[in-house]
Protein backbone atom coordinates (compact mmCIF):
# COMPACT_ATOMS: atom_id res chain seq x y z
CA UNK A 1 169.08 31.14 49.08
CA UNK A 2 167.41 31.17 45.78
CA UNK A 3 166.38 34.79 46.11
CA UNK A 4 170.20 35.57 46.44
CA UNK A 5 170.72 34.25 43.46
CA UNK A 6 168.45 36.04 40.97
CA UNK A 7 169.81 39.16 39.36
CA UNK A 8 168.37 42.11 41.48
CA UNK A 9 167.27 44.55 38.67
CA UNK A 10 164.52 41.23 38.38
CA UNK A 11 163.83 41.04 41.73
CA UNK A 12 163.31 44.88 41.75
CA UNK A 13 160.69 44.70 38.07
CA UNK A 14 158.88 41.60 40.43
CA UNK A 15 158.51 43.68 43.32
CA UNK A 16 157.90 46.78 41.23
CA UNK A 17 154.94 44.19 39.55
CA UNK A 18 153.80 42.76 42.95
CA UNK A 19 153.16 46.52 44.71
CA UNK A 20 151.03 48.10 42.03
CA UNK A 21 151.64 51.86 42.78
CA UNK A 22 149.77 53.28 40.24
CA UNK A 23 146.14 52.87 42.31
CA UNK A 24 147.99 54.98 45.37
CA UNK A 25 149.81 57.83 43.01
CA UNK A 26 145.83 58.02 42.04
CA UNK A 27 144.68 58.38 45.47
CA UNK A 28 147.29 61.19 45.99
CA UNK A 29 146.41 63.34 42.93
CA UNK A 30 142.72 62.35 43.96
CA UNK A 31 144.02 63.55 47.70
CA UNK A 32 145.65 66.42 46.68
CA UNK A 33 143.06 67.78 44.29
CA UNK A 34 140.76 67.82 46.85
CA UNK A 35 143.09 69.33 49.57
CA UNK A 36 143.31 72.13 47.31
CA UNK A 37 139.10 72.59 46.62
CA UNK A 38 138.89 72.37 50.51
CA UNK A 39 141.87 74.98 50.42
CA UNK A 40 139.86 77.01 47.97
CA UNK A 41 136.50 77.23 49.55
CA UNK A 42 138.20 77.93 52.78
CA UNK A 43 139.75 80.77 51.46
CA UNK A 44 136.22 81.79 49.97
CA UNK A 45 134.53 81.53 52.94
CA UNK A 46 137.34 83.40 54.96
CA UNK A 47 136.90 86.37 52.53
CA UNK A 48 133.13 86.07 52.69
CA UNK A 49 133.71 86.31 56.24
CA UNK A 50 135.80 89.26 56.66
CA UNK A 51 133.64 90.94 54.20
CA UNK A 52 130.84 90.42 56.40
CA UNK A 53 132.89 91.35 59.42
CA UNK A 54 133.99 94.39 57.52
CA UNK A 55 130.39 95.24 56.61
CA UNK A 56 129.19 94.76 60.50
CA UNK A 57 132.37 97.01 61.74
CA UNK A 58 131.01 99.79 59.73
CA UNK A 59 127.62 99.18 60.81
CA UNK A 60 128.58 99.31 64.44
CA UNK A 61 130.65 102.45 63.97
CA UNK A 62 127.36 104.24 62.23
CA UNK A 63 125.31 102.65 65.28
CA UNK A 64 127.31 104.24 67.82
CA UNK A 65 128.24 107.40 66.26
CA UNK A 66 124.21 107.89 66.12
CA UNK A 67 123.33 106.54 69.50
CA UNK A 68 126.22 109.49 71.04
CA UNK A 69 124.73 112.09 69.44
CA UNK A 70 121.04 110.81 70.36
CA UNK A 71 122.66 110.94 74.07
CA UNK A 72 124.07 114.33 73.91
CA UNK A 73 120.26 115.40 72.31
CA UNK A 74 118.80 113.48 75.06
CA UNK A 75 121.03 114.64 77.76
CA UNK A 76 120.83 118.49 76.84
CA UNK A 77 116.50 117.96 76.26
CA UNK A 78 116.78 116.02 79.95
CA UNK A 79 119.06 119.19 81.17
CA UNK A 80 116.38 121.63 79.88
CA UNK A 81 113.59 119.63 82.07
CA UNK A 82 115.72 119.07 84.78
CA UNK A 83 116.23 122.78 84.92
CA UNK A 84 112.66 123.49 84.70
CA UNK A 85 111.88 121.18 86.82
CA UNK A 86 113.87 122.89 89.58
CA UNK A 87 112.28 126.20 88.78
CA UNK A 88 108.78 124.76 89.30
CA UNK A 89 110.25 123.36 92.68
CA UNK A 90 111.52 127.08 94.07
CA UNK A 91 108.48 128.55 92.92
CA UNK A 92 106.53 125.89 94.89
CA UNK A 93 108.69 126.28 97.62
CA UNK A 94 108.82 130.50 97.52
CA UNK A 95 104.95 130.16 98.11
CA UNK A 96 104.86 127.77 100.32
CA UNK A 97 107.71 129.78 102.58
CA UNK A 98 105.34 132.84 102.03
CA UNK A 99 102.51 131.13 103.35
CA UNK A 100 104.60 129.88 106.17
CA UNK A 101 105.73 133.89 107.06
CA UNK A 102 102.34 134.90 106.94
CA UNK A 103 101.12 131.90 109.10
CA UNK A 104 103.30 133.04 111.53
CA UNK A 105 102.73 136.75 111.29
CA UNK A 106 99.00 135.50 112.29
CA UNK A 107 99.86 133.07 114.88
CA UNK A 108 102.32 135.30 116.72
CA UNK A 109 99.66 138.36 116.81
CA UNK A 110 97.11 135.32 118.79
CA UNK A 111 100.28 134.63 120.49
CA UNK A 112 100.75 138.34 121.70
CA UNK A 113 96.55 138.98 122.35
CA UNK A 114 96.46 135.39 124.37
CA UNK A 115 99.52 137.17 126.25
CA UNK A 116 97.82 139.87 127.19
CA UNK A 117 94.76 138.49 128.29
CA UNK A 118 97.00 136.25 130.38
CA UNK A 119 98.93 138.92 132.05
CA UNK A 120 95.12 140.48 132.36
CA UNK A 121 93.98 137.35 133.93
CA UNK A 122 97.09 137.13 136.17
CA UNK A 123 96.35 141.10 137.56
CA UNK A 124 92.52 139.69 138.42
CA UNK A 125 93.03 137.24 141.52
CA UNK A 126 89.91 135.91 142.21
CA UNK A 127 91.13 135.77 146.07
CA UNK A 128 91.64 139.63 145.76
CA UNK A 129 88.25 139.81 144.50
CA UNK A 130 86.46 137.89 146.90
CA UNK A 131 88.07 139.45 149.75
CA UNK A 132 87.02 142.97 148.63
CA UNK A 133 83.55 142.25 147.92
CA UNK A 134 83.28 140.27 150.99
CA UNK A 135 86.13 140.10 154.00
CA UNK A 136 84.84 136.74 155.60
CA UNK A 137 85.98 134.82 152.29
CA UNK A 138 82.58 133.29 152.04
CA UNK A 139 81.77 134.40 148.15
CA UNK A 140 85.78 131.94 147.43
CA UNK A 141 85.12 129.23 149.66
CA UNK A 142 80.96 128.78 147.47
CA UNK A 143 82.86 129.75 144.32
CA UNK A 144 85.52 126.72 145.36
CA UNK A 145 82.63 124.66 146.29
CA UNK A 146 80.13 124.94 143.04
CA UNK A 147 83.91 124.17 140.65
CA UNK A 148 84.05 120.54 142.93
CA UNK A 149 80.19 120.33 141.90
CA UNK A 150 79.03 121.13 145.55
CA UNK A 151 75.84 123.61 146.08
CA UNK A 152 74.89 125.10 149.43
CA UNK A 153 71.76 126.23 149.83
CA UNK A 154 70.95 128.74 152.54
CA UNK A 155 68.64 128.04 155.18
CA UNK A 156 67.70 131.73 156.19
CA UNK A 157 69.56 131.83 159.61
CA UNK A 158 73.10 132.94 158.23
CA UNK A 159 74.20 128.60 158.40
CA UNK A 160 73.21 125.90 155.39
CA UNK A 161 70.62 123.41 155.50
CA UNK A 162 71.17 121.11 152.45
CA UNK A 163 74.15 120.62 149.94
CA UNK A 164 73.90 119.16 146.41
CA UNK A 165 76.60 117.23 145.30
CA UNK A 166 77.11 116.30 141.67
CA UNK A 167 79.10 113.45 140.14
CA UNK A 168 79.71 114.78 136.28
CA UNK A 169 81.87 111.33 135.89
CA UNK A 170 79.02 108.93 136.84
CA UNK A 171 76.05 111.81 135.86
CA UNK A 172 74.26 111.73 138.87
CA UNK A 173 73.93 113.85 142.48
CA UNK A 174 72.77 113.42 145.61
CA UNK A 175 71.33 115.74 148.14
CA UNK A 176 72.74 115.97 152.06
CA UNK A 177 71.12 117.58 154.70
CA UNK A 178 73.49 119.22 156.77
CA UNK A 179 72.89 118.58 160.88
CA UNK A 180 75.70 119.77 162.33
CA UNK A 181 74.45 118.94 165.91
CA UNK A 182 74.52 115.28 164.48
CA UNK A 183 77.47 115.15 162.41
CA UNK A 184 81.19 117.16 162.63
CA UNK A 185 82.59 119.15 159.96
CA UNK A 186 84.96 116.40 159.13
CA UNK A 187 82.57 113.28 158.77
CA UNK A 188 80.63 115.51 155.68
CA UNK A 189 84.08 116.53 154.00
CA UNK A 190 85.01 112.72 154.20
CA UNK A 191 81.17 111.94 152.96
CA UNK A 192 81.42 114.70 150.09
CA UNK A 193 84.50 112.74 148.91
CA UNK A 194 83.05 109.88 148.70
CA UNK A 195 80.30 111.14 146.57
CA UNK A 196 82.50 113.18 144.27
């Protein structure tokens, strides 16, 4: 209870001695003089930045206000070539549809001559023929035999004596002599057959 006993304004001047504030008031002037440098150069770099910002804003604005009117140039020199483009296309395709009308003028005259020599070819019945020039039929049935590759050849009593048959597929022929006291109608039309 010593403490208790001193006068306090000399405890307070011993304390006051012991703690030594003076060092720490320091170290808050020191603190707050550089608070407000750090303050400072914020602030300068802050303006240097919205300078710079400022600066690039109107740089952009110039940047796009010259790419749209590049793009309206560009669009209305593409427009131009685009339009000529599509008259070079319907000129191509005017020619090639004239060229087309005349193919067809040309292919339906063929079309109309090949008609006519078909209805000509219809009117001339080889039958008709054959049976006018000869009534027996003889001239259609040798005509009918030389288009399966068969040739009769006469043997000077009104009958046939030998008959050449050819094979266009395997390039050859062969010759038959026709006995018809040895063999029947039908065994040589089965034989001829066989050959063709």
């Amino acid at each position: 209870m010593v403490l208790l006993e001193e006068e306090p304004h000399r405890l307070l001047a011993s304390v006051q001695e012991n703690f030594g504030i003076d060092g720490d008031t320091a170290q808050i002037a020191r603190i707050s003089d550089d608070l407000k440098s750090l303050q400072s150069s914020r602030q300068k770099t802050k303006d240097d930045q919205q300078r710079l910002l400022r600066n690039l804003t109107r740089a952009l604005n110039a940047a796009k206000q010259t790419h749209d009117e590049a793009a309206k140039t560009h669009q209305s020199a593409r427009h131009v070539e685009k339009l000529y483009e599509l008259d070079r296309e319907k000129f191509n395709l005017g020619k090639k549809i004239l060229d087309l009308e005349k193919q067809t003028h040309l292919l339906e005259g063929q079309l109309a001559q090949l008609r006519q020599e078909l209805d000509n070819l219809d009117a001339d019945d080889p039958t008709d023929r054959a049976v006018q020039e000869e009534d027996d039929g003889t001239t259609l049935k040798l005509h009918v035999y030389r288009g399966l590759g068969i040739e009769l050849e006469e043997d000077g009593a009104g009958g046939y004596s030998k008959a050449i048959v050819r094979n266009v597929a395997k390039g050859d022929f062969n010759i038959v002599n026709l006995e018809e006291k040895k063999w029947t109608r039908h065994f040589y039309v089965n034989y001829f057959w066989d050959l063709l």
